[in-house]
Protein backbone atom coordinates (compact mmCIF):
# COMPACT_ATOMS: atom_id res chain seq x y z
CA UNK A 1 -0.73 -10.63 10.68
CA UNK A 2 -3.59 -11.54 8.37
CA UNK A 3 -4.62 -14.37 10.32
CA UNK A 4 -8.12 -14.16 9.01
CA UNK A 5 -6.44 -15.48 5.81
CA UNK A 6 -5.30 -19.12 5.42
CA UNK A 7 -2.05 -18.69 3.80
CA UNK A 8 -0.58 -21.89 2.15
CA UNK A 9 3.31 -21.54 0.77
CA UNK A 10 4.75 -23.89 -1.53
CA UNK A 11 8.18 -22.37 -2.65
CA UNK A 12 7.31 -19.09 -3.94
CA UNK A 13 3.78 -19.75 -4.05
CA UNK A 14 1.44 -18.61 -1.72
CA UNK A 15 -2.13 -19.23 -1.91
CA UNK A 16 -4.65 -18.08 0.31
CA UNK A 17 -8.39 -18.32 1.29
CA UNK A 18 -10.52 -15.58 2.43
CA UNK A 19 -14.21 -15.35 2.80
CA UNK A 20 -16.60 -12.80 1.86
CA UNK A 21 -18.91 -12.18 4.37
CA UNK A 22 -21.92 -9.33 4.57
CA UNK A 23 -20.96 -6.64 7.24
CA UNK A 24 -24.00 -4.54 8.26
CA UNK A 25 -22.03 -1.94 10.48
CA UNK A 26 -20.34 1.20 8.64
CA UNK A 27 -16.96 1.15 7.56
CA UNK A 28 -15.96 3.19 10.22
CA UNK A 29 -17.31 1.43 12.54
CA UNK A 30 -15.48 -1.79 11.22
CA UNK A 31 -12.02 -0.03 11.35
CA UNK A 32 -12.33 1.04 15.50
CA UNK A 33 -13.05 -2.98 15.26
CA UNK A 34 -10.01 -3.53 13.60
CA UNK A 35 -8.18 -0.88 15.45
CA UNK A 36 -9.65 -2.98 18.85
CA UNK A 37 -8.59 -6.74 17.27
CA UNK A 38 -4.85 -5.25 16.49
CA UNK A 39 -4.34 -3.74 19.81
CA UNK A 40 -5.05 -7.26 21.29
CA UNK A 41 -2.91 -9.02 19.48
CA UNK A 42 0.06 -6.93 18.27
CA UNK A 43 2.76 -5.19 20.77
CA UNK A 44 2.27 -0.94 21.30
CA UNK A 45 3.19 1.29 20.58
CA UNK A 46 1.45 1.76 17.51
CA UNK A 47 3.12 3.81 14.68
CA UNK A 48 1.12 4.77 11.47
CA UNK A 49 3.31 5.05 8.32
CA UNK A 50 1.33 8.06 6.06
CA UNK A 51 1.61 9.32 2.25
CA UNK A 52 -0.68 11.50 1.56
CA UNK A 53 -2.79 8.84 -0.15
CA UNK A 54 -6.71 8.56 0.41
CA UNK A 55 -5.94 5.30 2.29
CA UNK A 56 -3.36 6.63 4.54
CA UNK A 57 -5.68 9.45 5.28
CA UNK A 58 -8.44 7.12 5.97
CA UNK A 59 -6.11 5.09 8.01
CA UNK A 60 -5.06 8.07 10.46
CA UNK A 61 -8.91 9.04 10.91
CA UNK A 62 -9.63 5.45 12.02
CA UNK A 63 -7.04 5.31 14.55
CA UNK A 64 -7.48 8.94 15.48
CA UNK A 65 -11.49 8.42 16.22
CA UNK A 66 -10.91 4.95 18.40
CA UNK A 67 -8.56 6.58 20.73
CA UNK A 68 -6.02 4.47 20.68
CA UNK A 69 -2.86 5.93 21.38
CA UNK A 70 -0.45 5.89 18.22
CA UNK A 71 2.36 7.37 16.31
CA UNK A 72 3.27 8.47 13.24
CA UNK A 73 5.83 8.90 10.45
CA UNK A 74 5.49 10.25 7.15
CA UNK A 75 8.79 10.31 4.88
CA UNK A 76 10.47 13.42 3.29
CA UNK A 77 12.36 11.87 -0.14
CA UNK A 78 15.31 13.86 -1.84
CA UNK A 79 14.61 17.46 -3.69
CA UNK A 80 11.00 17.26 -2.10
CA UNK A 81 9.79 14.84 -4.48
CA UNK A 82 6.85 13.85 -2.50
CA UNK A 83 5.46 16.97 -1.63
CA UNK A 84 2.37 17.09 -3.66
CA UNK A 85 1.45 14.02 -1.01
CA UNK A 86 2.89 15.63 1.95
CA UNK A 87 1.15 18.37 1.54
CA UNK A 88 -2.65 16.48 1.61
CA UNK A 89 -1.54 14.58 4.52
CA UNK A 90 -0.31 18.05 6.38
CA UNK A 91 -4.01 19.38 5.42
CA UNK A 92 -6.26 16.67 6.40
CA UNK A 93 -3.87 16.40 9.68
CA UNK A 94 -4.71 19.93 10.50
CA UNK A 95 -8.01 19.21 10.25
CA UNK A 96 -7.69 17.04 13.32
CA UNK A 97 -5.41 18.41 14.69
CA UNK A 98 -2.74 16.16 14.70
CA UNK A 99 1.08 16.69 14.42
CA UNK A 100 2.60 14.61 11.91
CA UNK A 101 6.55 12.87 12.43
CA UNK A 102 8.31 13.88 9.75
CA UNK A 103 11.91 12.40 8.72
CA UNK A 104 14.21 12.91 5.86
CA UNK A 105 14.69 10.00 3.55
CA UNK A 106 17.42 9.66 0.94
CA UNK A 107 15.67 7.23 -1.63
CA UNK A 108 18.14 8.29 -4.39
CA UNK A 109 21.24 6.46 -2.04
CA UNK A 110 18.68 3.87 -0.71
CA UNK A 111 17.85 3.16 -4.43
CA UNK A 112 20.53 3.01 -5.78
CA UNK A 113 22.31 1.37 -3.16
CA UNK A 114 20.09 -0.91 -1.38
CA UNK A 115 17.27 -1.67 -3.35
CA UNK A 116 18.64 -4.65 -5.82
CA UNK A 117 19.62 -6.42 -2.20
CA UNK A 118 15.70 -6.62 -1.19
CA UNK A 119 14.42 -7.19 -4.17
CA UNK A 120 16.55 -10.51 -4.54
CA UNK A 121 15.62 -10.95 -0.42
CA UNK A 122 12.34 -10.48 -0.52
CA UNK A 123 11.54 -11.06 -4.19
CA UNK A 124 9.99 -7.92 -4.53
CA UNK A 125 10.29 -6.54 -8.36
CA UNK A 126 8.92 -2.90 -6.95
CA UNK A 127 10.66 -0.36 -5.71
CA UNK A 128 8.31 1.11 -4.15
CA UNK A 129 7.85 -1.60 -1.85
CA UNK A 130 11.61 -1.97 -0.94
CA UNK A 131 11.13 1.89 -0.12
CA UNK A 132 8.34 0.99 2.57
CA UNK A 133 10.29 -1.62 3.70
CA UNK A 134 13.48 0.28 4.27
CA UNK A 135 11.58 3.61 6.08
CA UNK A 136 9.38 0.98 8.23
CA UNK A 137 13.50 0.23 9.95
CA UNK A 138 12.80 3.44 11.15
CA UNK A 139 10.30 2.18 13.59
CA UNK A 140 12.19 0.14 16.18
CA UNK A 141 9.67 -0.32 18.90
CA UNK A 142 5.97 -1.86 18.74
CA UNK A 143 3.52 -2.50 15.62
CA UNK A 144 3.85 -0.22 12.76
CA UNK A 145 0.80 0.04 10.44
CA UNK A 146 0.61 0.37 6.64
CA UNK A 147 -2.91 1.20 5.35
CA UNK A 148 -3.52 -0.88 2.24
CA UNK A 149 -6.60 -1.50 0.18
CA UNK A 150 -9.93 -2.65 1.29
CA UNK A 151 -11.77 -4.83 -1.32
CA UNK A 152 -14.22 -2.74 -3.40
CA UNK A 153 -17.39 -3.92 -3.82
CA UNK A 154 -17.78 -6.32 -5.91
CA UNK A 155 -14.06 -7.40 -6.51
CA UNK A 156 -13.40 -11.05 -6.71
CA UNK A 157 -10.02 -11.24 -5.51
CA UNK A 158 -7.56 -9.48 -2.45
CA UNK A 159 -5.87 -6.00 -3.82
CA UNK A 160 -2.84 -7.60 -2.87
CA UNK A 161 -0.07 -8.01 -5.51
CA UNK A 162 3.05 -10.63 -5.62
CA UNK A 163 4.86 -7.31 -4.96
CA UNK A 164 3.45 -5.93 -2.01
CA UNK A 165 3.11 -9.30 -0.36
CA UNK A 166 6.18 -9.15 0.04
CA UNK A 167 5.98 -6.75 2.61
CA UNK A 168 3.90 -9.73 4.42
CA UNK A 169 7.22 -11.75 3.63
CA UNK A 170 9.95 -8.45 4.83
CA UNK A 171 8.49 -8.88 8.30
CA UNK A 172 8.07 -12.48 8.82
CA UNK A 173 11.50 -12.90 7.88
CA UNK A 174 12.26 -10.42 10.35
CA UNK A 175 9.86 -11.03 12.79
CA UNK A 176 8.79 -7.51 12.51
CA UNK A 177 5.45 -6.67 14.26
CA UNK A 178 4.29 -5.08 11.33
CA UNK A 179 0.14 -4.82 9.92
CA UNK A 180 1.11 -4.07 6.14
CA UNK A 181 -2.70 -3.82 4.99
CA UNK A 182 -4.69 -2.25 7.33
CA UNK A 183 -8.00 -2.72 5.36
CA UNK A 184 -7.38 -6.31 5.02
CA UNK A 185 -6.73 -7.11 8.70
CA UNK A 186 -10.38 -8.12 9.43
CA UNK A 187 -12.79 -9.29 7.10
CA UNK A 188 -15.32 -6.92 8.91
CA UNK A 189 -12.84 -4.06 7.58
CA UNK A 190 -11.72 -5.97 4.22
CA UNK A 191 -16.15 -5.97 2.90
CA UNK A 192 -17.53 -3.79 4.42
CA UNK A 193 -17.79 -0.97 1.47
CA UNK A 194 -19.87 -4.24 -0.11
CA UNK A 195 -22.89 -2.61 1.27
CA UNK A 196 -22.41 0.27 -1.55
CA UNK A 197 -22.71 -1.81 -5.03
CA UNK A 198 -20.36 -3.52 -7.45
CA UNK A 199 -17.69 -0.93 -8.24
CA UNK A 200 -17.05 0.06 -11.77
CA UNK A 201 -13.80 1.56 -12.48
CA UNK A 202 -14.43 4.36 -14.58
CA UNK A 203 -11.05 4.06 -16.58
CA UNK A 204 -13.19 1.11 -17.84
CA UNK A 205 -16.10 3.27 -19.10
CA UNK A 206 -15.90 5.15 -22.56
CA UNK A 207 -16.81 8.85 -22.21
CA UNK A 208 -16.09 8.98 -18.31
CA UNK A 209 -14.00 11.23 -17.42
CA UNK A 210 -14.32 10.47 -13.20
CA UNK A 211 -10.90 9.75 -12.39
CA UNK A 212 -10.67 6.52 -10.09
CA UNK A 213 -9.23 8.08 -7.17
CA UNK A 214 -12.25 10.44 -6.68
CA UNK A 215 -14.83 7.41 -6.81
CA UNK A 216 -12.54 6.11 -3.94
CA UNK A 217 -12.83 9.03 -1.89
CA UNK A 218 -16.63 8.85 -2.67
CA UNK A 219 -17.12 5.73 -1.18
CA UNK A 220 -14.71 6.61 2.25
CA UNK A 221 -17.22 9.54 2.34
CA UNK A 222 -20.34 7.09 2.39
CA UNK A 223 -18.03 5.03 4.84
CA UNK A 224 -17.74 7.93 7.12
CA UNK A 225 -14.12 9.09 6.53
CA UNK A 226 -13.60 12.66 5.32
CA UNK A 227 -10.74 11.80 3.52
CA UNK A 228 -9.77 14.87 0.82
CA UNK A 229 -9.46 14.12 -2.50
CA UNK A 230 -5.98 13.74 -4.58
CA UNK A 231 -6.41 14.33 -8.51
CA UNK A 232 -2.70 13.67 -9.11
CA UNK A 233 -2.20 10.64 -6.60
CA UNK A 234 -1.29 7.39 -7.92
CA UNK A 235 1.62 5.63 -6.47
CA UNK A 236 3.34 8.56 -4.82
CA UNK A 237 6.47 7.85 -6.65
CA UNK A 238 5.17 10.42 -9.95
CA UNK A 239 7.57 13.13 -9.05
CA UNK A 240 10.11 10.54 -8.66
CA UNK A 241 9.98 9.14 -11.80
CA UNK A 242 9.72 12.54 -14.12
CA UNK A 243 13.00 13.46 -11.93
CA UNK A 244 14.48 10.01 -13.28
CA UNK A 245 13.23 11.00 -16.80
CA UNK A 246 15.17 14.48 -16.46
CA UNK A 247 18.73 13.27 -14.96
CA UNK A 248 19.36 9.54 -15.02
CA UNK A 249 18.68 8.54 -18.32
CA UNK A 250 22.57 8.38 -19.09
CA UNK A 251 22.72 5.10 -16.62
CA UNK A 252 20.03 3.12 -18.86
CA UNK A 253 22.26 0.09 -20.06
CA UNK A 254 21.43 -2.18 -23.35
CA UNK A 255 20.48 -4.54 -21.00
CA UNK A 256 18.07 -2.24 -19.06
CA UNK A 257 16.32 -1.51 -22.42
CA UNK A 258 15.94 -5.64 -23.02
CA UNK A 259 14.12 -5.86 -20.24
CA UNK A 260 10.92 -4.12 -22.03
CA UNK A 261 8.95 -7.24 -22.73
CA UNK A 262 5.47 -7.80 -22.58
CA UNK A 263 5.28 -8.47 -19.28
CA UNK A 264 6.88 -5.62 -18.47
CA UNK A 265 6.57 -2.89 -20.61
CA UNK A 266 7.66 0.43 -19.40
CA UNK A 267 10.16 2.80 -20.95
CA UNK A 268 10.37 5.34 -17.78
CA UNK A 269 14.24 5.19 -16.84
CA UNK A 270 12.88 4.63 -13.40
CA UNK A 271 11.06 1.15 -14.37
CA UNK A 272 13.99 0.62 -16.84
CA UNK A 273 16.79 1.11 -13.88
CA UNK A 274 15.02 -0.45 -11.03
CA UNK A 275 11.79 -2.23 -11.58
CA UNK A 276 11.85 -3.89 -14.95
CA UNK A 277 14.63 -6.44 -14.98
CA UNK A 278 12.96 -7.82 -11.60
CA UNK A 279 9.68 -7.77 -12.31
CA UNK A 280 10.90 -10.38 -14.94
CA UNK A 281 13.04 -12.42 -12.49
CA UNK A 282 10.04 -12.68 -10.80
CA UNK A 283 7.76 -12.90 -12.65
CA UNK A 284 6.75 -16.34 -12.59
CA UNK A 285 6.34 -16.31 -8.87
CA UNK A 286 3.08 -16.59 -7.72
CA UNK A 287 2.58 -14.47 -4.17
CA UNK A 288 -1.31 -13.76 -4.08
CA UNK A 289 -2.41 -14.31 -8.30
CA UNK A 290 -4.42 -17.40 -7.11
CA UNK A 291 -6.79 -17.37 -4.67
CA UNK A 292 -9.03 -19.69 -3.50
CA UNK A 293 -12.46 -18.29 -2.96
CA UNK A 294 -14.59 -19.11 0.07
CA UNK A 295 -18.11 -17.59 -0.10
CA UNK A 296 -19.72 -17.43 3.54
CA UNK A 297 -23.52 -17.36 3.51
């Protein structure tokens, strides 16, 4: 797992050392490489675990086009909360004809019963990333795969936050066989959009109204992965938290409400009930917000 990275801990601290290197085959081309270099090393069988997110897309075509054998799993959460991602996945799947493994997911009970005991295991303030730790159980046999980010160009440092490190953490601790960031496996895989300029985020950019996510897709297009574009996709968890808005806002405690700081800022009753008050436990931790940089000629 990420053993192209050095990865130093000291406590809570982890610091690591990559290097950017110039990669003059496609994208694609890089990710049957990476598909190749995990096969090697980690045990089959192989299960991808899909939202409907540009990267999970992109992650399914690679492994679909190397043919390697694999799985998948995509997870169904309560009242069909996730079905505006479900639904992209189900349509680029068709396209490829490939049968998605669906299962039903309570992440109301898991939530509200479950998460608080990760996030002080793991120290993981998001619970998102509790959620993709507790549907990975799921997979009891072989390697399952998580797609990740892949560095755009330009970017100084990993896409890799203290919170979804901890996935990195969740299966050493459990000595789960587990490849939580696809697109940062190999450094092949990890640079090789570098070829297509320093990205601009166009949230950045007065008077642009491009939203983010389609600039993504544009460059898996150049890449060579027809990945369809999502408007509305951000974490997955949007549906989720307007739900929250509409019927939990009765459990938001005084000391829920304290933990709007400026660290952590958010007045959703999701963030209030479940992300806040951890995100400022942990706050000071240190997972992946310093690097050290190693440029490779």
């Amino acid at each position: 797992m990420l053993d192209w990275i050095n990865v130093k801990q000291n406590c809570f601290d982890y610091y690591l050392t990559y290097k950017r290197i110039y990669v003059p085959i496609s994208p694609l081309e890089a990710a049957h490489l990476t598909v190749k270099y995990i096969t090697e090393r980690y045990p089959p069988p192989y299960t991808l675990m899909l939202s409907g997110g540009v990267d999970s897309q992109a992650t399914l075509y690679a492994w679909h086009t190397s043919g390697v054998e694999f799985k998948t799993l995509s997870a169904i959460y309560n009242e069909n909360l996730n079905n505006h991602d479900l639904q992209t996945i189900i349509e680029f799947s068709k396209q490829l004809n490939i049968d998605i493994n669906f299962i039903n997911f309570d992440l109301f009970n898991f939530l509200f019963t479950e998460h608080e005991s990760y996030v002080h295991k793991y120290r993981c303030g998001s619970p998102h990333m509790t959620t993709f730790m507790k549907i990975s159980e799921h997979i009891t046999e072989g390697t399952v795969i998580m797609s990740g980010n892949f560095i755009l160009p330009g970017q100084q440092v990993l896409p890799i936050t203290k919170n979804n490190f901890a996935l990195y953490r969740y299966a050493k601790e459990n000595q789960k066989s587990m490849v939580p960031f696809f697109f940062l496996e190999t450094d092949q895989l990890a640079f090789s959009f570098d070829k297509y300029g320093v990205f601009i985020n166009p949230r950045t950019v007065p008077g642009n109204p491009q939203p983010m996510v389609d600039t993504k897709v544009n460059l898996y297009h150049k890449g060579g992965f027809p990945v369809i574009s999502q408007n509305q996709k951000l974490t997955g968890f949007e549906q989720v938290k307007n739900y929250f808005d509409a019927n939990f806002k009765h459990l938001v405690t005084l000391q829920d409400k304290l933990s709007i700081t400026p660290q952590v800022s958010s007045k959703r009753t999701f963030d209030l009930l479940l992300r806040n008050k951890y995100e400022l436990r942990y706050y000071a931790d240190k997972y992946v917000t310093r690097v050290e940089y190693a440029e490779q000629a």
